[in-house]
C-alpha atoms as a PDB file:
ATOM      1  CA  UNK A   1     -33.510 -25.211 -76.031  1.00  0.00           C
ATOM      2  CA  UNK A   2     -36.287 -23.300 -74.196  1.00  0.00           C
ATOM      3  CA  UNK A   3     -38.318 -20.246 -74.940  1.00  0.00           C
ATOM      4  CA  UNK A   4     -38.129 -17.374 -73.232  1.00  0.00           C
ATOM      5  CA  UNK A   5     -40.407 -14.414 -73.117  1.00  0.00           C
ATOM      6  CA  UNK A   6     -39.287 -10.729 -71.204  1.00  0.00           C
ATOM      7  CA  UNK A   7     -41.836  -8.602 -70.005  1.00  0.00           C
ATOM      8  CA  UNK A   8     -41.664  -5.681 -67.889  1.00  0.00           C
ATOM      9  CA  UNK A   9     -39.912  -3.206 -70.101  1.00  0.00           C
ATOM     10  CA  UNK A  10     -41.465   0.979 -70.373  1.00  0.00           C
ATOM     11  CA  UNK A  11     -40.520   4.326 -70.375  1.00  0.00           C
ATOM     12  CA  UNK A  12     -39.018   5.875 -67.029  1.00  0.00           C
ATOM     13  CA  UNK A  13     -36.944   9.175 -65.691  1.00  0.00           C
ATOM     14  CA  UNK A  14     -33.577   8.904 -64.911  1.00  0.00           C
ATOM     15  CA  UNK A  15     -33.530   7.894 -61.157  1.00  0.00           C
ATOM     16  CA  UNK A  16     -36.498   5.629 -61.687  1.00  0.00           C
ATOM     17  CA  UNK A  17     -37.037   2.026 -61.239  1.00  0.00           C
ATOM     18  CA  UNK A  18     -38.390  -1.033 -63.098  1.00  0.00           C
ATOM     19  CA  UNK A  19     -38.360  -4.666 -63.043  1.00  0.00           C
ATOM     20  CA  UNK A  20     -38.109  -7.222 -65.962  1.00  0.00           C
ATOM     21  CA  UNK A  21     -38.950 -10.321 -65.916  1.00  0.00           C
ATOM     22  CA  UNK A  22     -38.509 -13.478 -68.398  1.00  0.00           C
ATOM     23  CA  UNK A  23     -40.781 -16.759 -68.383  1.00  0.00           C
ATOM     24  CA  UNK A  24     -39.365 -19.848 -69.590  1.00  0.00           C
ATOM     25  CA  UNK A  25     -41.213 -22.413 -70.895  1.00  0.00           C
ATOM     26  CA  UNK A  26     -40.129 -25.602 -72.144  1.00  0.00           C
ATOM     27  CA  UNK A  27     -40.141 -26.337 -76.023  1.00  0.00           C
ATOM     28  CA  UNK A  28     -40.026 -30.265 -76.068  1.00  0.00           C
ATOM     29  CA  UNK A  29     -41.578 -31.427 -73.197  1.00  0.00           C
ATOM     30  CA  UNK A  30     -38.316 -31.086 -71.192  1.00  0.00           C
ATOM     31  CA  UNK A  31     -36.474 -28.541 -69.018  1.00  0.00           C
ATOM     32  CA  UNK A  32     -32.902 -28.928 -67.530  1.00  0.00           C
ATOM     33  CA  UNK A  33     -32.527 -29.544 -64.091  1.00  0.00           C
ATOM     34  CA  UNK A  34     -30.679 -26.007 -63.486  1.00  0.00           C
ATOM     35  CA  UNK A  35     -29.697 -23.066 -66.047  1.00  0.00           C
ATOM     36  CA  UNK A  36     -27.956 -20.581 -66.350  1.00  0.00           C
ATOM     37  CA  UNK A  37     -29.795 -17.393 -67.363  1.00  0.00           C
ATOM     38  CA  UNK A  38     -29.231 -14.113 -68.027  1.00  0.00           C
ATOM     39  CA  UNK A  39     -29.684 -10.466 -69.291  1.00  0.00           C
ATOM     40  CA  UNK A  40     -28.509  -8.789 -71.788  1.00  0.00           C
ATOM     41  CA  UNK A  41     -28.937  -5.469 -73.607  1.00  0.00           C
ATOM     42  CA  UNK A  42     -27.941  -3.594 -76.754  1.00  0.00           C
ATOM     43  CA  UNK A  43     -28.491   0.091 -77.232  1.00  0.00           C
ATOM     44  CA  UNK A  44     -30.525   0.593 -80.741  1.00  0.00           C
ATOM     45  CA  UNK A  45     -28.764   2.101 -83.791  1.00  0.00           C
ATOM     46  CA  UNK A  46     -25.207   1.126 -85.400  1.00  0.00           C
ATOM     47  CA  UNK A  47     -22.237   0.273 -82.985  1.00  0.00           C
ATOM     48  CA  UNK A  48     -23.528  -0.762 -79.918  1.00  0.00           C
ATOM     49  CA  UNK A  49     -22.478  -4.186 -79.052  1.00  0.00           C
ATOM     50  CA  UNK A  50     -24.584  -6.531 -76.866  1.00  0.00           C
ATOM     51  CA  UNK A  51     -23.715  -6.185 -73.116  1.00  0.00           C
ATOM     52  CA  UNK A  52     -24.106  -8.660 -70.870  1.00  0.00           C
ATOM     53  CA  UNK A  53     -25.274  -7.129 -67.335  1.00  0.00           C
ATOM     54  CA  UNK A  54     -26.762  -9.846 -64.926  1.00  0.00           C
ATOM     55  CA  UNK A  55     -26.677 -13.570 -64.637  1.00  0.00           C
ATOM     56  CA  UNK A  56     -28.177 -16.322 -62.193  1.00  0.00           C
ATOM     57  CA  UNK A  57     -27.099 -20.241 -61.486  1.00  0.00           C
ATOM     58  CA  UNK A  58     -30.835 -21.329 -60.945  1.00  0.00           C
ATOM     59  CA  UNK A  59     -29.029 -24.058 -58.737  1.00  0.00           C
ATOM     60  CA  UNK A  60     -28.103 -22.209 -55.837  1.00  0.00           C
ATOM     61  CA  UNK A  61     -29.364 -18.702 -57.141  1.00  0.00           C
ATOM     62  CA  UNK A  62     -25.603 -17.175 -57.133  1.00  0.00           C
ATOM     63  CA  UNK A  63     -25.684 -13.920 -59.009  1.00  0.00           C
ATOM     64  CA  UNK A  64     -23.476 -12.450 -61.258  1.00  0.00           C
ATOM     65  CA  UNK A  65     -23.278  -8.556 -62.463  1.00  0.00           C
ATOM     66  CA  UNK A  66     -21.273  -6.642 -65.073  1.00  0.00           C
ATOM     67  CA  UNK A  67     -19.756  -3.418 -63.388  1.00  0.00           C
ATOM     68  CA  UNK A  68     -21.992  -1.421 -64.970  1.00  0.00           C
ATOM     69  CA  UNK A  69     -24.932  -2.307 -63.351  1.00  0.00           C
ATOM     70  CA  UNK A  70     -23.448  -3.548 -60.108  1.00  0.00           C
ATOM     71  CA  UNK A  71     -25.176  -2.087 -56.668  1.00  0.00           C
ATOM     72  CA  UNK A  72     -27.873  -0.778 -58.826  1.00  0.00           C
ATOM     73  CA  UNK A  73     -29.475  -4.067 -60.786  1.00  0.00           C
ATOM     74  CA  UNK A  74     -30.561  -7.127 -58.789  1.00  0.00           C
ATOM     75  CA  UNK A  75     -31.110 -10.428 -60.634  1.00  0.00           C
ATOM     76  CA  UNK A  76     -33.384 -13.017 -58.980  1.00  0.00           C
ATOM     77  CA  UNK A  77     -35.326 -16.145 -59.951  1.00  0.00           C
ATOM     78  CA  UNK A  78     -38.309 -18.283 -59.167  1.00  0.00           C
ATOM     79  CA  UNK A  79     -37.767 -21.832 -59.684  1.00  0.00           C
ATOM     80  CA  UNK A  80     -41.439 -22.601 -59.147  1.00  0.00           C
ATOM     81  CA  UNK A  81     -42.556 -20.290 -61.776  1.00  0.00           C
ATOM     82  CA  UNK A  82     -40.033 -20.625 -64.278  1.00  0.00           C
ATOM     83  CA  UNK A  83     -38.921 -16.773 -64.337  1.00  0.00           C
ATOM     84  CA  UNK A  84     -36.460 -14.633 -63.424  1.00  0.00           C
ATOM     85  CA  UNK A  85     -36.267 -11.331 -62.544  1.00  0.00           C
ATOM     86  CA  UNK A  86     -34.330  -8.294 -63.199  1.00  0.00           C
ATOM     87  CA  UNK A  87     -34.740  -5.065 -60.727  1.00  0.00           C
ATOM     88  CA  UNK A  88     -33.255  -1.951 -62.635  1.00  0.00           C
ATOM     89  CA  UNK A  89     -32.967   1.101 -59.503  1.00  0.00           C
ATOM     90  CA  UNK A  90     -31.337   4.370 -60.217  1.00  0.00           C
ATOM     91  CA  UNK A  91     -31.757   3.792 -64.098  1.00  0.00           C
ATOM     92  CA  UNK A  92     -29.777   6.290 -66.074  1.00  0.00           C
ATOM     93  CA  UNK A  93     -30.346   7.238 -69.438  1.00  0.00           C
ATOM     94  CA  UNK A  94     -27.152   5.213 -70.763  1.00  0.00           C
ATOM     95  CA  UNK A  95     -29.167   1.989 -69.477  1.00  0.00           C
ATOM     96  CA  UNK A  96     -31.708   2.455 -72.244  1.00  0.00           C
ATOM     97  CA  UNK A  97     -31.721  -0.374 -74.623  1.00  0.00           C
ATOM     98  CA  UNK A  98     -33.474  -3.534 -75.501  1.00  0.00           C
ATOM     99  CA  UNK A  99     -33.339  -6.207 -72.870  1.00  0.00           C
ATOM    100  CA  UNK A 100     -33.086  -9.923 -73.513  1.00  0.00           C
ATOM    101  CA  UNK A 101     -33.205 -12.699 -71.661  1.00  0.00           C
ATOM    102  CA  UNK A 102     -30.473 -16.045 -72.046  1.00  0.00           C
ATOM    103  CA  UNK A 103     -30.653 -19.274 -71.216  1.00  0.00           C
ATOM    104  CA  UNK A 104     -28.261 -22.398 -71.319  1.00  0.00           C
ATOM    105  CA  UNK A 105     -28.358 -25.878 -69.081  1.00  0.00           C
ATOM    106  CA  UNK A 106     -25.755 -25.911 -66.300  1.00  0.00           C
ATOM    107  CA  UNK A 107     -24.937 -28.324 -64.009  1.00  0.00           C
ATOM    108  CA  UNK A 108     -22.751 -26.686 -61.604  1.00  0.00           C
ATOM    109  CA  UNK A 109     -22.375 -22.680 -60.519  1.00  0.00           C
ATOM    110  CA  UNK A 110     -18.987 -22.073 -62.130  1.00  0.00           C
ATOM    111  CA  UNK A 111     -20.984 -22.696 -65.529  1.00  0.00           C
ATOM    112  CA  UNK A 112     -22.764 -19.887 -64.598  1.00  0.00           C
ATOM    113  CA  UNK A 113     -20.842 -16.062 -66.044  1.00  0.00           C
ATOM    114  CA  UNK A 114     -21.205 -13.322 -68.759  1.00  0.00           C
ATOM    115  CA  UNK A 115     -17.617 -13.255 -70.201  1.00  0.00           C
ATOM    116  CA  UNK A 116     -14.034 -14.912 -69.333  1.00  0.00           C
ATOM    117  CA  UNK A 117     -11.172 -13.425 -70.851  1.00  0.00           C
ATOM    118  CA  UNK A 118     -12.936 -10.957 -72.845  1.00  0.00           C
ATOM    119  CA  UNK A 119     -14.956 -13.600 -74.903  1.00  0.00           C
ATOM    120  CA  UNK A 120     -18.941 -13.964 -74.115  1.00  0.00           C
ATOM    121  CA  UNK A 121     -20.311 -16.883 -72.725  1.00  0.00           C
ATOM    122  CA  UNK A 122     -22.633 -19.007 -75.225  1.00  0.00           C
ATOM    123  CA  UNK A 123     -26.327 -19.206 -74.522  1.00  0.00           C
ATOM    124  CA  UNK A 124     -28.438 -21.467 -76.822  1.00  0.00           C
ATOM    125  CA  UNK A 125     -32.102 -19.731 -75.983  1.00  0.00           C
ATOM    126  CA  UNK A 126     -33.006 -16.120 -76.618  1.00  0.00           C
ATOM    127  CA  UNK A 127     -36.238 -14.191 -75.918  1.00  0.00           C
ATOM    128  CA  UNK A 128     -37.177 -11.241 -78.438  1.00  0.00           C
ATOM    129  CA  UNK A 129     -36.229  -8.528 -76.092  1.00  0.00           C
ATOM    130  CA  UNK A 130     -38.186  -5.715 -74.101  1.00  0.00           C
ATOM    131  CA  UNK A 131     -37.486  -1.860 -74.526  1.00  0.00           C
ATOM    132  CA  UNK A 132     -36.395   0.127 -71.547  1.00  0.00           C
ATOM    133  CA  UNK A 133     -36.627   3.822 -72.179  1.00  0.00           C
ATOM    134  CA  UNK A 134     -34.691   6.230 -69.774  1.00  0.00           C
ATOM    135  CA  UNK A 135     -35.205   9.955 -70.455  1.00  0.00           C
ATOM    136  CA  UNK A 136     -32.999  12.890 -68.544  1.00  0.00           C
END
């Protein structure tokens, strides 16, 4: 496991822009030679389920988006620094929610995804989330 801390997160119009970003550090001394990490979000209050919208194979940097978010979110990643990078354009106000950031060892690209078949992929390391606030 690693930690991971998001940062980035504010209040904005609809229309706006902003741009996350998640440090990871290693816990133990020891970091996996590629990941897979990602974002995802939950709306506050009762009902809303945890969406997955972006993911990145540090490997090769291949991206991955839910259709949601696709043409309008950009995931990214800086092996060098440990981080990636979420860029949120056009933000509307049903993309308001608390963003986390994922992370799991991969060894190859097709390890790398948000969902087959309906079910969620696993990811063992979590950050605490950052609050993106989209008002009409």
């Amino acid at each position: 496991q690693v930690e991971l801390v998001e940062s980035g997160g504010g209040s904005v119009q609809a229309g706006g822009s902003l741009r996350l970003s998640c440090t990871l550090s290693a816990i133990s001394g020891y970091t996996a030679k590629s990941y897979c990490m990602a974002w995802f979000r939950q709306a506050p209050g009762q009902g809303h389920e945890r969406e997955g919208v972006a993911a990145i194979y540090t490997g090769d940097g291949s991206p991955y988006y839910s259709d949601s978010v696709k043409g309008r979110f950009t995931v990214s990643h800086d092996n060098a620094k440990n981080m990636m990078y979420l860029q949120m354009n056009n933000l509307k106000p049903e993309d308001a929610a608390i963003y986390y950031c994922a992370a799991d060892a991969a060894n190859f690209g097709y390890e790398c995804y948000l969902d087959a078949d309906g079910a969620p992929r696993y990811f063992g390391s979590w950050g605490a989330g950052t609050q993106v606030i989209v008002s009409s």
